[in-house]
Every structure is written in C-alpha cells, then in structure tokens.
PDB file of N, CA and C in Angstrom:
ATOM      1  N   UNK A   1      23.979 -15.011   5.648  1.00  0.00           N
ATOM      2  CA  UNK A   1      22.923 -14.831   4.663  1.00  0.00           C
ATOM      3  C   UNK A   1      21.907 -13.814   5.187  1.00  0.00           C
ATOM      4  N   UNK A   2      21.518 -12.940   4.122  1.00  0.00           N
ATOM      5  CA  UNK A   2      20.411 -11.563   4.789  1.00  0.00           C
ATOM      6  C   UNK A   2      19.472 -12.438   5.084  1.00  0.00           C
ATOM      7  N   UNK A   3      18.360 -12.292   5.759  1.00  0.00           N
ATOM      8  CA  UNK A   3      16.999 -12.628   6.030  1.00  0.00           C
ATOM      9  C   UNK A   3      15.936 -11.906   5.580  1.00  0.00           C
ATOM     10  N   UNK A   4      15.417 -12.633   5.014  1.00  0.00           N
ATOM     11  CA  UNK A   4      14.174 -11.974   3.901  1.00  0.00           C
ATOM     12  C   UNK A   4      13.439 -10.805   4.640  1.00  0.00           C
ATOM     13  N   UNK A   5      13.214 -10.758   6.124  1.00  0.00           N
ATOM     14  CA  UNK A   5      12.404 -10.164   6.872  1.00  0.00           C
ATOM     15  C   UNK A   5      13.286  -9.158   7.161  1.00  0.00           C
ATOM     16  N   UNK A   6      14.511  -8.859   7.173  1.00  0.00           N
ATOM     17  CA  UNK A   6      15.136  -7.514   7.004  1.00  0.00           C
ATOM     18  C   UNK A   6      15.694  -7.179   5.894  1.00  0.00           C
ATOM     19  N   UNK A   7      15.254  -7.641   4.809  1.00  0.00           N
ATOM     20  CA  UNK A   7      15.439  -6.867   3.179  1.00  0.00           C
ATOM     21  C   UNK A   7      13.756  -6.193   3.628  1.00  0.00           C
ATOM     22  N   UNK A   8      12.759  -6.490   3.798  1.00  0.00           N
ATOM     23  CA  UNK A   8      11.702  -6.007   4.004  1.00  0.00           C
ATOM     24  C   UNK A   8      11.518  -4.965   4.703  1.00  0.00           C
ATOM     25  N   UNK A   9      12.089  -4.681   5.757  1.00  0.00           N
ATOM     26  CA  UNK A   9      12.545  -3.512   6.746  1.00  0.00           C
ATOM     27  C   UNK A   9      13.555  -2.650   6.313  1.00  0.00           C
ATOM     28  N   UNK A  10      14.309  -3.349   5.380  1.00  0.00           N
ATOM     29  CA  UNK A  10      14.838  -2.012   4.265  1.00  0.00           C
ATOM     30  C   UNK A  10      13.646  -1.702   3.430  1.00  0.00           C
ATOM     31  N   UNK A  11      13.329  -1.927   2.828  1.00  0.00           N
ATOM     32  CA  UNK A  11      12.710  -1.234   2.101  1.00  0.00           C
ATOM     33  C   UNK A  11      11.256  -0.625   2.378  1.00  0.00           C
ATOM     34  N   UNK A  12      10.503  -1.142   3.694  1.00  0.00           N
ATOM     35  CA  UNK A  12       9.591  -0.311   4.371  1.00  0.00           C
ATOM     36  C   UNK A  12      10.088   1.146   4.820  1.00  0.00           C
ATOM     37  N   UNK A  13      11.626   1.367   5.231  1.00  0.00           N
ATOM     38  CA  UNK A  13      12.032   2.051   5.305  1.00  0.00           C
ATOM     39  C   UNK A  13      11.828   3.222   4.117  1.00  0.00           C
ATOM     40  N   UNK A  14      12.177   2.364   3.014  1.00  0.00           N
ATOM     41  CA  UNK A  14      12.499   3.484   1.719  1.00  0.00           C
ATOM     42  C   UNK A  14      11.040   3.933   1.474  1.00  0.00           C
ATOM     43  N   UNK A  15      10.615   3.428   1.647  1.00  0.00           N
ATOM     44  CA  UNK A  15       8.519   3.690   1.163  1.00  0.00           C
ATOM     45  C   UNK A  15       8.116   4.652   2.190  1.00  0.00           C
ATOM     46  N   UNK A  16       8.483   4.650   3.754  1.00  0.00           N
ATOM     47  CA  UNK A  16       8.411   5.552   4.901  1.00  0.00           C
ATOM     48  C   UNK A  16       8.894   6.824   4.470  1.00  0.00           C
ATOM     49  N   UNK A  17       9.854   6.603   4.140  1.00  0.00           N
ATOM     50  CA  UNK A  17      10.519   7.672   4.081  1.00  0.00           C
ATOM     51  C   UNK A  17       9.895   8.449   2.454  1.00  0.00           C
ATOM     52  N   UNK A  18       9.817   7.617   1.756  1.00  0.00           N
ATOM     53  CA  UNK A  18       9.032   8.914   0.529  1.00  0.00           C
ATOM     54  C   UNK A  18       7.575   9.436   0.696  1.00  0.00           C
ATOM     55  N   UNK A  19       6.735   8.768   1.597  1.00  0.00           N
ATOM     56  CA  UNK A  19       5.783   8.841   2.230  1.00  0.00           C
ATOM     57  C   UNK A  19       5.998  10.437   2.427  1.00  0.00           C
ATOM     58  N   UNK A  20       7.236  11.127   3.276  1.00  0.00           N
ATOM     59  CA  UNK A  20       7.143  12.623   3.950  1.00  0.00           C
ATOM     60  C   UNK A  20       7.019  13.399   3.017  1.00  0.00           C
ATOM     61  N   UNK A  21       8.123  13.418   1.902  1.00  0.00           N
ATOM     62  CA  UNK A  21       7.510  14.767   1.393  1.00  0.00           C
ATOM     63  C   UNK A  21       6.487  15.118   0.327  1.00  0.00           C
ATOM     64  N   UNK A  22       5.905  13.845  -0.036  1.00  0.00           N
ATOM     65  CA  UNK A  22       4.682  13.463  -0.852  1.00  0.00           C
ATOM     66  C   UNK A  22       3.283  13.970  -0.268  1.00  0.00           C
ATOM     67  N   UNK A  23       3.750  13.688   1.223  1.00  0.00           N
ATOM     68  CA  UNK A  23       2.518  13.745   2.178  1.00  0.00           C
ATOM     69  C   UNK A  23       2.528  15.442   2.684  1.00  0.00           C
ATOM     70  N   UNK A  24       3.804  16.096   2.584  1.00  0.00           N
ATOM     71  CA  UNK A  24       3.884  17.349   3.375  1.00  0.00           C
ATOM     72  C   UNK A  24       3.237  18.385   2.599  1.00  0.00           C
ATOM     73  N   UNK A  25       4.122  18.019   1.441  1.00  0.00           N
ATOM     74  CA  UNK A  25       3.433  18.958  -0.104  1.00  0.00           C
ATOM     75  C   UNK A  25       2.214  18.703  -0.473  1.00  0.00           C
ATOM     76  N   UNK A  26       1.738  17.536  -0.289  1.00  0.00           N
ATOM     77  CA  UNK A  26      -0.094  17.715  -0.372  1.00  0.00           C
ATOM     78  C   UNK A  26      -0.562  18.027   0.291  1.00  0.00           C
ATOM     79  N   UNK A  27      -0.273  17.895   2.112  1.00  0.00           N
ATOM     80  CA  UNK A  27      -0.989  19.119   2.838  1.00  0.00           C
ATOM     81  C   UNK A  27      -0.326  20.342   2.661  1.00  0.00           C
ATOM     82  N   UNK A  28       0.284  20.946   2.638  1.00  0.00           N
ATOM     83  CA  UNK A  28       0.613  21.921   1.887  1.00  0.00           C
ATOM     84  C   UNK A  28      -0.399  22.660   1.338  1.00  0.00           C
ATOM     85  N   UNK A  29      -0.587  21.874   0.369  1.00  0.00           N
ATOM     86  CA  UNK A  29      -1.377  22.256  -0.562  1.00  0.00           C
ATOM     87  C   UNK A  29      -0.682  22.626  -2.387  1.00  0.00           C
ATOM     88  N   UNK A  30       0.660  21.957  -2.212  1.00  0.00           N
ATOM     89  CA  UNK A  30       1.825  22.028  -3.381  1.00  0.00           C
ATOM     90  C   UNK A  30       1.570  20.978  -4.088  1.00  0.00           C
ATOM     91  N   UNK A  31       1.979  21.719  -5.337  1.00  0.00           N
ATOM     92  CA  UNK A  31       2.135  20.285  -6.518  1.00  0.00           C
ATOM     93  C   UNK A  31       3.985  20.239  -6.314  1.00  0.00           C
ATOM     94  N   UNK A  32       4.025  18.855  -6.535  1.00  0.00           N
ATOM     95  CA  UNK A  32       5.216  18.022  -6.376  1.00  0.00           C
ATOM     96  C   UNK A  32       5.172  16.888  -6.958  1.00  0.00           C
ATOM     97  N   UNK A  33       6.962  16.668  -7.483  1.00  0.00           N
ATOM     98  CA  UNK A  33       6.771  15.903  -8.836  1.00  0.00           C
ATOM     99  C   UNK A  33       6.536  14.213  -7.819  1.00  0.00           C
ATOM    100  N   UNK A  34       5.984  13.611  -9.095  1.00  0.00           N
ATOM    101  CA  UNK A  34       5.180  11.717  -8.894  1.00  0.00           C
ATOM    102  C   UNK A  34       5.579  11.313  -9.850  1.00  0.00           C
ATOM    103  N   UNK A  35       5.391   9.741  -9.429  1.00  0.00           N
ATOM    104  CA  UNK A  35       5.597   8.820 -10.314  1.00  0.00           C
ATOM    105  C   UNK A  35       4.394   9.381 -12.148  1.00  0.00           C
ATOM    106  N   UNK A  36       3.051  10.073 -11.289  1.00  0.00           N
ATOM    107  CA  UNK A  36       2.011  10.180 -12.201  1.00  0.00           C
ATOM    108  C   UNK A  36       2.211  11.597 -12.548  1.00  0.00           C
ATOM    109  N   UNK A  37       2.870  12.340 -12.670  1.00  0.00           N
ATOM    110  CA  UNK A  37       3.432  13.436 -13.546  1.00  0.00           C
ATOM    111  C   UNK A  37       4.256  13.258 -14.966  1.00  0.00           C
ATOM    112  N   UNK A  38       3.594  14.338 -15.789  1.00  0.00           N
ATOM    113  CA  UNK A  38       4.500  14.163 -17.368  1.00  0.00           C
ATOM    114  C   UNK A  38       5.444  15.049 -17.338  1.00  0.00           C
ATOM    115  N   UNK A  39       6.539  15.026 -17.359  1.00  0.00           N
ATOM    116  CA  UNK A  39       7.502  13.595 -17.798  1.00  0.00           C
ATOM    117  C   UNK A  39       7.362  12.550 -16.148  1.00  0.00           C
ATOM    118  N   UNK A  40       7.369  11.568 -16.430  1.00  0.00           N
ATOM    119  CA  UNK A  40       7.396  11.116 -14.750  1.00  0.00           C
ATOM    120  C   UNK A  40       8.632  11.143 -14.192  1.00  0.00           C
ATOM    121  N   UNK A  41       8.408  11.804 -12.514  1.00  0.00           N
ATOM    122  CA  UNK A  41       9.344  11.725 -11.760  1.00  0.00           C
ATOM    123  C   UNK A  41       9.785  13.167 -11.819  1.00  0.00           C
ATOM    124  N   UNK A  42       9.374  14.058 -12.824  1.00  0.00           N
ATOM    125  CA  UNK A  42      10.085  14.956 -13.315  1.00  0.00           C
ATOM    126  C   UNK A  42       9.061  16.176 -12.872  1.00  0.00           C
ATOM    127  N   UNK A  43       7.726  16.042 -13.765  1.00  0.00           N
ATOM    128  CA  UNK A  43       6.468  17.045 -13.575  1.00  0.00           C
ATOM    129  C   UNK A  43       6.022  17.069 -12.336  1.00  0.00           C
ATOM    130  N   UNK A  44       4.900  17.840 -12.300  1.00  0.00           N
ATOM    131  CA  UNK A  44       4.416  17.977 -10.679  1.00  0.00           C
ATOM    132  C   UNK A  44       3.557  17.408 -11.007  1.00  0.00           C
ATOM    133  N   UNK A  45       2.544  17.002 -10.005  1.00  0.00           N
ATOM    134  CA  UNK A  45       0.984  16.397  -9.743  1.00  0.00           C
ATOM    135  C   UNK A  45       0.832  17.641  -8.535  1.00  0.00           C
ATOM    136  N   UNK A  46      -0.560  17.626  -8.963  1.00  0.00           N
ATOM    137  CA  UNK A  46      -1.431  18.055  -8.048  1.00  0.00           C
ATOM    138  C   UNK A  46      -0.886  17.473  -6.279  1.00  0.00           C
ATOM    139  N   UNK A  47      -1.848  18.401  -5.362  1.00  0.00           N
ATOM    140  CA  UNK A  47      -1.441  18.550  -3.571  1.00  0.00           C
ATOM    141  C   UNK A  47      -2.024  16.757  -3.447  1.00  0.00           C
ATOM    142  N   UNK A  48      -3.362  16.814  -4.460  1.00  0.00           N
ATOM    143  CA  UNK A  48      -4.397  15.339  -3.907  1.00  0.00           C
ATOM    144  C   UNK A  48      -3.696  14.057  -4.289  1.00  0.00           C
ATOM    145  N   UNK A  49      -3.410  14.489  -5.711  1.00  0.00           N
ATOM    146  CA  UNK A  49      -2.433  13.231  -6.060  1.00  0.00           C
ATOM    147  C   UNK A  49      -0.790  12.848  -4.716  1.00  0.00           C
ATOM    148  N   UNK A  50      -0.558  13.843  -4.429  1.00  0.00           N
ATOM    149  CA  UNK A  50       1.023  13.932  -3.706  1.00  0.00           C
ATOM    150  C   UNK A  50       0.299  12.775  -2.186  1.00  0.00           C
ATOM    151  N   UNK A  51      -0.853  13.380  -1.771  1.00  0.00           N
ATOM    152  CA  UNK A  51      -1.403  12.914  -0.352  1.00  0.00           C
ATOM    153  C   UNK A  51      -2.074  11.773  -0.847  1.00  0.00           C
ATOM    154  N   UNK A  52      -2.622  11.173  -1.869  1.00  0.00           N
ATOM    155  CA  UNK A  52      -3.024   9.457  -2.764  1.00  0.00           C
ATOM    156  C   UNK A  52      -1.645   9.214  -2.457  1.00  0.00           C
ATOM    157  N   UNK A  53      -0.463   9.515  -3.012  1.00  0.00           N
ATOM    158  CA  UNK A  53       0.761   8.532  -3.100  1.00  0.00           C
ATOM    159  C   UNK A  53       1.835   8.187  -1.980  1.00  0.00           C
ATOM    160  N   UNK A  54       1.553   9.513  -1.003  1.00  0.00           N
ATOM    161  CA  UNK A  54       2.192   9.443   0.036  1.00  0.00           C
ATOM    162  C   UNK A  54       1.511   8.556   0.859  1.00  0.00           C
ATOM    163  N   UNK A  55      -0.030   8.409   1.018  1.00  0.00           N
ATOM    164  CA  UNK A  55      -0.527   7.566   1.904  1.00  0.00           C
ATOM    165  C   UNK A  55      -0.291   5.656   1.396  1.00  0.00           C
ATOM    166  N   UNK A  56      -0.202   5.803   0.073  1.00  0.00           N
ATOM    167  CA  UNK A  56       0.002   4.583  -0.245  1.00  0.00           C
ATOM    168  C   UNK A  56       1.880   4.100   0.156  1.00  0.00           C
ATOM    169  N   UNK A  57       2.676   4.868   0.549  1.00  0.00           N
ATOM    170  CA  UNK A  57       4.006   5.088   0.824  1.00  0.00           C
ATOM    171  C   UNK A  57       4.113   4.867   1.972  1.00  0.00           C
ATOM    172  N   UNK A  58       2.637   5.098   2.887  1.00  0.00           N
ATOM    173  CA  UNK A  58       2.921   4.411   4.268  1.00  0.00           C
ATOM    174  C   UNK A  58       1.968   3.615   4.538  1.00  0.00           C
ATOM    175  N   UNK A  59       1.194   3.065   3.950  1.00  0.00           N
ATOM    176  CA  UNK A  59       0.669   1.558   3.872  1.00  0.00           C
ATOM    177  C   UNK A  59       1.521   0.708   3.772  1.00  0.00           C
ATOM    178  N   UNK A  60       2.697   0.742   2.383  1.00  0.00           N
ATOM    179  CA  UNK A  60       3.388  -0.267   2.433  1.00  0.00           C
ATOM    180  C   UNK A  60       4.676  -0.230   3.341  1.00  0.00           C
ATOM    181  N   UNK A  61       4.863   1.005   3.768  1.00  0.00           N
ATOM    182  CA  UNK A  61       5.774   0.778   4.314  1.00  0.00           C
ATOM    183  C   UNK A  61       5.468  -0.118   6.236  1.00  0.00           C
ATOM    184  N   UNK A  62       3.989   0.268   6.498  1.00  0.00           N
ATOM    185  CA  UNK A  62       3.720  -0.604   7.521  1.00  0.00           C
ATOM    186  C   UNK A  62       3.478  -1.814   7.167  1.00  0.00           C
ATOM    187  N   UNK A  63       3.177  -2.426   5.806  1.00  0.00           N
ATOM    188  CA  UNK A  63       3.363  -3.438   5.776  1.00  0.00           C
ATOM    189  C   UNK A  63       4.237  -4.239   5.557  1.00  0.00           C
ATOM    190  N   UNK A  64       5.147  -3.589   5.370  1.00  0.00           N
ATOM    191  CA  UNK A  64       6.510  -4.372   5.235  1.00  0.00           C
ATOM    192  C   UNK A  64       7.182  -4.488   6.441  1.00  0.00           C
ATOM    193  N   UNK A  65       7.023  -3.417   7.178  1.00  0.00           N
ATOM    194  CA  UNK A  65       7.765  -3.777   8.848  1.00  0.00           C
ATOM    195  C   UNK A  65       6.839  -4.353  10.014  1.00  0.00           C
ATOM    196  N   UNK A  66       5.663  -4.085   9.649  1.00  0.00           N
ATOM    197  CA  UNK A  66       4.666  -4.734  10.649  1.00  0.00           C
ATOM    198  C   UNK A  66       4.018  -5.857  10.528  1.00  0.00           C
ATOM    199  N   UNK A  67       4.195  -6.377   9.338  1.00  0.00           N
ATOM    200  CA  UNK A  67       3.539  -7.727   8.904  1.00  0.00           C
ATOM    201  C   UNK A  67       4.492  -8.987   8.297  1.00  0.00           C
ATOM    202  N   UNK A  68       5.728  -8.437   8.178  1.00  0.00           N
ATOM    203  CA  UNK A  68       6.573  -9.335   7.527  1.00  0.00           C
ATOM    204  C   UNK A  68       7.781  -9.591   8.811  1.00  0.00           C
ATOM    205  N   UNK A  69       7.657 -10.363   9.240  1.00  0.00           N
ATOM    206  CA  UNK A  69       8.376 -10.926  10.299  1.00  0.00           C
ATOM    207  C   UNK A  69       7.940 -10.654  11.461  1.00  0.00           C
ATOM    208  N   UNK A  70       8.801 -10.418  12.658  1.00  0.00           N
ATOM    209  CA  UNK A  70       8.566  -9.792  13.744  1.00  0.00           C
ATOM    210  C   UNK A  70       9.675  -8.877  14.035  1.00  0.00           C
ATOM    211  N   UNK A  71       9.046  -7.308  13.717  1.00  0.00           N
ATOM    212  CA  UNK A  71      10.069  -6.329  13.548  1.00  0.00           C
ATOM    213  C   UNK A  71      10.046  -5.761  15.559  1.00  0.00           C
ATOM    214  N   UNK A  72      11.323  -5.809  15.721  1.00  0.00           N
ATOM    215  CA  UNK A  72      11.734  -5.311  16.854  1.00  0.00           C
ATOM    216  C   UNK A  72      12.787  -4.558  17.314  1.00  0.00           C
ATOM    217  N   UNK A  73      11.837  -2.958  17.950  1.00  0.00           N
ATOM    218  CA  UNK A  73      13.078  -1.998  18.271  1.00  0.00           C
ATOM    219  C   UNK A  73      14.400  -1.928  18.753  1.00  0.00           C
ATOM    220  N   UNK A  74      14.327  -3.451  19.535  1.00  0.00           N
ATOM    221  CA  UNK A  74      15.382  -3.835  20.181  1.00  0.00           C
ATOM    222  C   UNK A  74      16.741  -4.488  19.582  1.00  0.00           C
ATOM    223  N   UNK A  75      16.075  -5.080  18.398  1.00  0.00           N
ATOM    224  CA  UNK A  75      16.996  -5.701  17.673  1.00  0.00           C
ATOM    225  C   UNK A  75      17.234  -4.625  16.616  1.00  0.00           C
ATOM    226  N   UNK A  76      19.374  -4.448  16.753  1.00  0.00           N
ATOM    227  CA  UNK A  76      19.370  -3.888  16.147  1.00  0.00           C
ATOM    228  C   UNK A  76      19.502  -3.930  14.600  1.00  0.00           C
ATOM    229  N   UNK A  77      19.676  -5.488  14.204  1.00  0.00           N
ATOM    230  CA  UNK A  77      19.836  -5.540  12.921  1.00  0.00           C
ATOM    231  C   UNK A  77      18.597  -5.062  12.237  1.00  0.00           C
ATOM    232  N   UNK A  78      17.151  -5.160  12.986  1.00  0.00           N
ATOM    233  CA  UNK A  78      15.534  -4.731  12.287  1.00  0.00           C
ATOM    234  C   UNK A  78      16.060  -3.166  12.311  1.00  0.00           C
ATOM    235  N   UNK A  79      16.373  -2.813  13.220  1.00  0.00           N
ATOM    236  CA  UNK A  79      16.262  -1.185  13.072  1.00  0.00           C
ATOM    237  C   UNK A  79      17.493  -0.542  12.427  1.00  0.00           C
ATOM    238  N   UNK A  80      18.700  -1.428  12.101  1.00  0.00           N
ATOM    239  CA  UNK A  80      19.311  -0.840  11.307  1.00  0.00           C
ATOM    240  C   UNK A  80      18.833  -1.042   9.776  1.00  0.00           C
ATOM    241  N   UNK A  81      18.129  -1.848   9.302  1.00  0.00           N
ATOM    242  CA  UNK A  81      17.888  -1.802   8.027  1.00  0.00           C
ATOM    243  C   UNK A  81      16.705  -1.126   7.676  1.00  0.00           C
ATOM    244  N   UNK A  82      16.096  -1.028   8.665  1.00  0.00           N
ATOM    245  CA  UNK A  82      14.597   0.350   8.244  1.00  0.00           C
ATOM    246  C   UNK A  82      15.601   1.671   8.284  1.00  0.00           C
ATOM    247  N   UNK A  83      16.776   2.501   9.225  1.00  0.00           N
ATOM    248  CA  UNK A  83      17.302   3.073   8.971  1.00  0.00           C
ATOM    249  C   UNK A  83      18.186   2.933   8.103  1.00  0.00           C
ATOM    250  N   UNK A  84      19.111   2.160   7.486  1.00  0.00           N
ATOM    251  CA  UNK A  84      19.440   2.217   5.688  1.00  0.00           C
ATOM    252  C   UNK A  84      18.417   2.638   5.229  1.00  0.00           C
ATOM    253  N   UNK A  85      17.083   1.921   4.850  1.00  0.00           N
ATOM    254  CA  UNK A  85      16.409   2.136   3.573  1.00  0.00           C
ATOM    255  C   UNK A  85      15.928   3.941   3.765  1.00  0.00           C
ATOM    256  N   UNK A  86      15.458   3.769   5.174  1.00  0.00           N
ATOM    257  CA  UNK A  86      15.220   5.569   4.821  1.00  0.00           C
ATOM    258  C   UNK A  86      16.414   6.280   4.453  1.00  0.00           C
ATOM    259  N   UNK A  87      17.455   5.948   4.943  1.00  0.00           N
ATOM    260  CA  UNK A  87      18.952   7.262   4.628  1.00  0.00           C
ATOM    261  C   UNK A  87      19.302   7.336   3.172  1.00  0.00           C
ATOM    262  N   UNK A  88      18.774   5.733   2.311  1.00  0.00           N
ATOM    263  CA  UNK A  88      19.233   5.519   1.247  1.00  0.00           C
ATOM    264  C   UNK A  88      17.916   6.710  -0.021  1.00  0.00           C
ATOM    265  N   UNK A  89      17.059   6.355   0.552  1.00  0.00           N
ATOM    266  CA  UNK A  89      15.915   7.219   0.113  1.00  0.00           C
ATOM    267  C   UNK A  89      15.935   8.535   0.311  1.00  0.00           C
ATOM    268  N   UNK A  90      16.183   8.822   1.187  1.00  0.00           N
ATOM    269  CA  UNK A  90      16.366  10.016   1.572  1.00  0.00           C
ATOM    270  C   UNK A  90      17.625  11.109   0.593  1.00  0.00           C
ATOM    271  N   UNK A  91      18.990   9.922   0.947  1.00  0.00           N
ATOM    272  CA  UNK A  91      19.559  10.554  -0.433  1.00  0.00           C
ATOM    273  C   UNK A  91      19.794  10.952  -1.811  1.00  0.00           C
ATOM    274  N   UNK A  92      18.659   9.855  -2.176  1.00  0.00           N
ATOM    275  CA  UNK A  92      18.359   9.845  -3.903  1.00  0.00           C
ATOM    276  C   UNK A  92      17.876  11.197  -3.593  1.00  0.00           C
ATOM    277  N   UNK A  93      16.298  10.879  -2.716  1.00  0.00           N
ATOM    278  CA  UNK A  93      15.369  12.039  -3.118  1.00  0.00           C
ATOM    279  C   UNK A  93      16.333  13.629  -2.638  1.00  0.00           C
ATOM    280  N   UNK A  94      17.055  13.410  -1.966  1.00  0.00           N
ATOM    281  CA  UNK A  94      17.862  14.738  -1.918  1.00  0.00           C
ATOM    282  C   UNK A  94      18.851  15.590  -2.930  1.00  0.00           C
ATOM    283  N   UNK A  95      19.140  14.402  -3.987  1.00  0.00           N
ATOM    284  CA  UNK A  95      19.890  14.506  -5.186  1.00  0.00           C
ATOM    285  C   UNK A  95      18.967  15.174  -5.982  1.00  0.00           C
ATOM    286  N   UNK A  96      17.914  13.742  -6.569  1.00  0.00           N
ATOM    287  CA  UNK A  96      16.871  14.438  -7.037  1.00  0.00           C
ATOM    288  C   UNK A  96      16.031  15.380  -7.148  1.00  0.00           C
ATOM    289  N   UNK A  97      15.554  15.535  -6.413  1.00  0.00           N
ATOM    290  CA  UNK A  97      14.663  16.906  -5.743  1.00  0.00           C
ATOM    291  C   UNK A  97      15.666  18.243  -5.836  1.00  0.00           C
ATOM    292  N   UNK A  98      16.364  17.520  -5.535  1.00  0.00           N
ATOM    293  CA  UNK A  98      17.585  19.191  -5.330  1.00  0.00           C
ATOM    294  C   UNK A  98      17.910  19.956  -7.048  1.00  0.00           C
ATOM    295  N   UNK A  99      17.823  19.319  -7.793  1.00  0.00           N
ATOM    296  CA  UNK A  99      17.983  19.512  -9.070  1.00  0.00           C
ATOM    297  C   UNK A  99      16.746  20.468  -9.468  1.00  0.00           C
ATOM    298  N   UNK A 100      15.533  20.353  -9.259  1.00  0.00           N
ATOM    299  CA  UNK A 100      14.376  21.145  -9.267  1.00  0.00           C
ATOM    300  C   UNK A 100      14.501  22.151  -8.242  1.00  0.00           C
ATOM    301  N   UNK A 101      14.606  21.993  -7.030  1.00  0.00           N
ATOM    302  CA  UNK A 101      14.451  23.074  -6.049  1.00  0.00           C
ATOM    303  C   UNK A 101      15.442  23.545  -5.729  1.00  0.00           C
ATOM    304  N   UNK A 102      16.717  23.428  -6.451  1.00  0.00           N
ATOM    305  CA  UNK A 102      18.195  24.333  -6.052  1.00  0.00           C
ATOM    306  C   UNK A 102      18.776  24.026  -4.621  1.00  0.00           C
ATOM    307  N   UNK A 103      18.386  22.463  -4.485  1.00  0.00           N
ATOM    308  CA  UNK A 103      19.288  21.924  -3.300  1.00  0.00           C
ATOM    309  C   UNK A 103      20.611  21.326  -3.545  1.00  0.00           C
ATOM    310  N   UNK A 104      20.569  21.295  -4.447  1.00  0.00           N
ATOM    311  CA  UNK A 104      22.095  20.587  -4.818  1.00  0.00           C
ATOM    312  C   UNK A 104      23.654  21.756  -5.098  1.00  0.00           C
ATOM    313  N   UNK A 105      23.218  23.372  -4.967  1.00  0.00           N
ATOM    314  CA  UNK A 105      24.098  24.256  -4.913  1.00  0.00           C
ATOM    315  C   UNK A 105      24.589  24.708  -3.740  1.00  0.00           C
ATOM    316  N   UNK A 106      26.274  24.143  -3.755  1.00  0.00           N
ATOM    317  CA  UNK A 106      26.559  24.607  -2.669  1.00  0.00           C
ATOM    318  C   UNK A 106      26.526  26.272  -1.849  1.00  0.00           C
ATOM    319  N   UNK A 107      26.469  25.838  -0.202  1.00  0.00           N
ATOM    320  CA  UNK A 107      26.529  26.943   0.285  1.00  0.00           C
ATOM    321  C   UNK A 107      27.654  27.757   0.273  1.00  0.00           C
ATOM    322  N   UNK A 108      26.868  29.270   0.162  1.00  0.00           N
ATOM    323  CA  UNK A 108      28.274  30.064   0.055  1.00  0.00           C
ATOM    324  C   UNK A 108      28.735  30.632   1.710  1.00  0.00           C
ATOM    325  N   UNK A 109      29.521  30.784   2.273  1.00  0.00           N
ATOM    326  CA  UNK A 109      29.879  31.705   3.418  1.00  0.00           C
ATOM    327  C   UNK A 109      29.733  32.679   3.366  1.00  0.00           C
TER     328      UNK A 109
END
C-alpha cells in the first residue's frame, strides 16, 4: 500500500518543479503562459504574475516534503517519488510548452 507521505513527495515534486520556469521567466522579466492567463494555460501573464505563481509553487512544494512526514534523502522510496513527480511535470510542461515555443519539432542533422 503507497503511504500517504510519499504521494505527498510526489507531488511536492510536481509543484517544485513548475516553480522553475514560472520563476525564471519572471525574473527574466518574460510573460509566460499561467493558470491566470486568457485562454488559461494557454495566454501569457505578465514577469510579476509568473514570480506570484512560481513562488507559491515552492511554498507548496516545501510543504509537502518538509512538513508531511519525515522526508529523507536517504530513503530511497522519499526521493524516488519527489523525483517521479518532477520528471512527470517536467514532461507535460515539455509537451506543453513546446507547442508555443517550437519544442516539440524534431531536430534536424
């Protein structure tokens, strides 16, 4: 049976991980699409909005691995499920994103 405290470390993971490029593109100084863009998910928001949502992306994501159980580097089942949730995140947003920024066309030789 999973343990509630590493479904939590998955998904602190997934919140960590959208945290980066929310947070990169608002320092930046880029609009990048948000949940609070029209169409959502789709439009851009503003650099301030991207750095509001990214910081809230790593609030929860420390609170989900730092407050919900006792997360430890050593154990690898904690650190394999914070690494799922980021790889899993990571690949949506690489699908996704790629569709706007022409990441999803393969390379030519």
């Amino acid at each position: 049976m999973l343990e509630p405290h590493v479904l939590a470390y998955f998904f602190g993971g997934v919140f960590l991980a959208n945290a980066v490029p929310h947070g990169v593109a608002g320092l930046m100084g880029r609009p990048f699409q948000s949940p609070f863009a029209k169409p959502r998910g789709e439009g851009l928001s503003s650099s301030t909005v991207n750095i509001l949502w990214g910081f809230a992306n790593l609030v929860a994501g420390y609170l989900l691995i730092c407050r919900v159980g006792n997360f430890n580097l050593r154990d690898t089942s904690d650190v394999l499920a914070l690494a799922l949730g980021i790889l899993a995140l990571s690949l949506f947003a690489a699908r996704h994103f790629g569709r706007f920024h022409g990441g999803n066309r393969p390379e030519r030789a």
